[in-house]
C-alpha atoms as a PDB file:
ATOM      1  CA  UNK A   1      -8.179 -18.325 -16.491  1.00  0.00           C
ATOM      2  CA  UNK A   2      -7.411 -19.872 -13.178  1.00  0.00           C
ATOM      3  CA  UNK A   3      -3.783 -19.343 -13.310  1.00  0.00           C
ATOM      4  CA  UNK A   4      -4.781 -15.245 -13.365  1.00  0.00           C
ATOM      5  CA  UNK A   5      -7.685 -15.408 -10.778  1.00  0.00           C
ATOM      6  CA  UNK A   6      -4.073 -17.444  -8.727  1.00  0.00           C
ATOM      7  CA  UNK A   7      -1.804 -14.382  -9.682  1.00  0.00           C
ATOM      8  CA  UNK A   8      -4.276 -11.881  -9.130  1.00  0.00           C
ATOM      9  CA  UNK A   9      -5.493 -13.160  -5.281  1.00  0.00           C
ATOM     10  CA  UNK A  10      -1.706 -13.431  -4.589  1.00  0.00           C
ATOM     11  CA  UNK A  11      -1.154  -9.759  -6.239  1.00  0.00           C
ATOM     12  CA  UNK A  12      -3.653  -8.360  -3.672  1.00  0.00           C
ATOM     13  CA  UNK A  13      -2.042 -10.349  -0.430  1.00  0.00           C
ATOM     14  CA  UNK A  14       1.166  -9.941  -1.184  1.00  0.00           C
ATOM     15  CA  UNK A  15       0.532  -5.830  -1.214  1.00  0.00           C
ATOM     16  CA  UNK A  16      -1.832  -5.793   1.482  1.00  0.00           C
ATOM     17  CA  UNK A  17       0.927  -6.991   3.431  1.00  0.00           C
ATOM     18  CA  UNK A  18       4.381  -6.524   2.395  1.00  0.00           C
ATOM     19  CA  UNK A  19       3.407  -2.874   1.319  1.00  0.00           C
ATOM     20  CA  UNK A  20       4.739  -1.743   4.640  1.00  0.00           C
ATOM     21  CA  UNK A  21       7.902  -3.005   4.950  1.00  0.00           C
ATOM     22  CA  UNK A  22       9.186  -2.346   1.638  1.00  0.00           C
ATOM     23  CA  UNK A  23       7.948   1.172   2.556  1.00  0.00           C
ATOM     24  CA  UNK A  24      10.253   1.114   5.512  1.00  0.00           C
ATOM     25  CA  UNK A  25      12.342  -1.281   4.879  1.00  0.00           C
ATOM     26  CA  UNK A  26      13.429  -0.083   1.506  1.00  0.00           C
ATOM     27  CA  UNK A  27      15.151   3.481   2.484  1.00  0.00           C
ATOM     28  CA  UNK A  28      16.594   1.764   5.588  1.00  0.00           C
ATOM     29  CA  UNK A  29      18.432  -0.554   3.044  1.00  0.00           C
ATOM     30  CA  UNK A  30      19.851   2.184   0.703  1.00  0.00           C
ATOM     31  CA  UNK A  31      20.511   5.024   3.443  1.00  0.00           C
ATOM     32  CA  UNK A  32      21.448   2.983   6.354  1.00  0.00           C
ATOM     33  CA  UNK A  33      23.067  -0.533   5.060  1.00  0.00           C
ATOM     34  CA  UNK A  34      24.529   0.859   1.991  1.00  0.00           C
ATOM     35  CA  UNK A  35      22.507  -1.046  -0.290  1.00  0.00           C
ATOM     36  CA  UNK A  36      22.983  -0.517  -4.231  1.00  0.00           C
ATOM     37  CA  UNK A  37      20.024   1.186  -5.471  1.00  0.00           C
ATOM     38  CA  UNK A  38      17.894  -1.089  -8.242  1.00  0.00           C
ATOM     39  CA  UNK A  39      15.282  -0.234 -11.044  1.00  0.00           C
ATOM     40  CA  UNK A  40      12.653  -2.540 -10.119  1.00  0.00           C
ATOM     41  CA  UNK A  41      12.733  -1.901  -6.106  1.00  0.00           C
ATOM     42  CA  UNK A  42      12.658   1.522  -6.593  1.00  0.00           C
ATOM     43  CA  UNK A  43       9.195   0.932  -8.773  1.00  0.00           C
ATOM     44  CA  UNK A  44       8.182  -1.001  -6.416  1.00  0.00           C
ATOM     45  CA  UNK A  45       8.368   1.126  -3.760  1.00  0.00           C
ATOM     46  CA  UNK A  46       6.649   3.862  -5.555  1.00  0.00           C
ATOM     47  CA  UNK A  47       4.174   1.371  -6.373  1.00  0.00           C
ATOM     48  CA  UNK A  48       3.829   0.747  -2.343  1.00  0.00           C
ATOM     49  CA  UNK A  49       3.449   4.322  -1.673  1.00  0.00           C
ATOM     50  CA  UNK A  50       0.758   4.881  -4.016  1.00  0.00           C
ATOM     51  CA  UNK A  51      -1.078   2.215  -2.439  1.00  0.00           C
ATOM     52  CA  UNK A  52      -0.125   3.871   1.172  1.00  0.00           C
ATOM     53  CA  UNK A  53      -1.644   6.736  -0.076  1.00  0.00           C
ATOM     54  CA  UNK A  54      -4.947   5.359  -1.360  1.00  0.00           C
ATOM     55  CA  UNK A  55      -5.575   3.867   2.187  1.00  0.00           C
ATOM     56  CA  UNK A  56      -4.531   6.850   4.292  1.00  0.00           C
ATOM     57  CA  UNK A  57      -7.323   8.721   1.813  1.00  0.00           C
ATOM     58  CA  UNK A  58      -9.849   6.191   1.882  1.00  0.00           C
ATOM     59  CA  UNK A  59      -9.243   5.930   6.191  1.00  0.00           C
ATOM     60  CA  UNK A  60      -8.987   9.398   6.992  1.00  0.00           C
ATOM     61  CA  UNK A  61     -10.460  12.001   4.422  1.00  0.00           C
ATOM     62  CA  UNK A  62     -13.377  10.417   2.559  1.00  0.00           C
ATOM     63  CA  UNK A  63     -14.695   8.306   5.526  1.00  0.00           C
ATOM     64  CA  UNK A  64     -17.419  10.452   5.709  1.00  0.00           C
ATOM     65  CA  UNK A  65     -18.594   9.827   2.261  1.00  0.00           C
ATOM     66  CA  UNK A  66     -19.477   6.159   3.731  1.00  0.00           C
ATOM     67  CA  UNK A  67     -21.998   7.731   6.700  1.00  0.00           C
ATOM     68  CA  UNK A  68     -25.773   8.631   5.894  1.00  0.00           C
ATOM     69  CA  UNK A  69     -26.996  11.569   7.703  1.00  0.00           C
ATOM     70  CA  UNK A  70     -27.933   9.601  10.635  1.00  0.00           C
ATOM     71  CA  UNK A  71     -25.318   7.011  10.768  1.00  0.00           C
ATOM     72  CA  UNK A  72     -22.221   8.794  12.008  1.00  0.00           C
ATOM     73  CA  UNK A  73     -21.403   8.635  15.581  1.00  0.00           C
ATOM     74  CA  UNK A  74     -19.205  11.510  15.307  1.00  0.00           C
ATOM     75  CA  UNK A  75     -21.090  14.469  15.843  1.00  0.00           C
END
């Protein structure tokens, strides 16, 4: 049971960090350096821009489902 809490804490660092430059790093590879194109980068780059997307929604169009009423300070 540790071994998954292990895997699972790494999971979530590893994405919350590397997310980004396999986003940007990936097509830079294949269109600019002539890299050969592979299975499992390619799924995990769609993987990486599905989390990309979850943030930019969470950030920018349902912040305002966090504020009360009251709370916002951008009225």
């Amino acid at each position: 049971m540790k071994f998954l809490k292990e895997l699972y804490g790494g999971g979530i660092l590893f994405f919350y960090y590397i997310k980004y430059f396999v986003l940007i790093g990936y097509p830079v590879l294949l269109y600019g350096l002539d890299y050969a194109p592979n299975l499992y980068i390619d799924i995990l780059w769609v993987y990486c821009l599905a989390l990309m997307t979850k943030d930019i929604i969470f950030k920018f169009v349902l912040k305002r489902s966090y504020c009360d009423n009251g709370s916002c300070s951008s009225k």
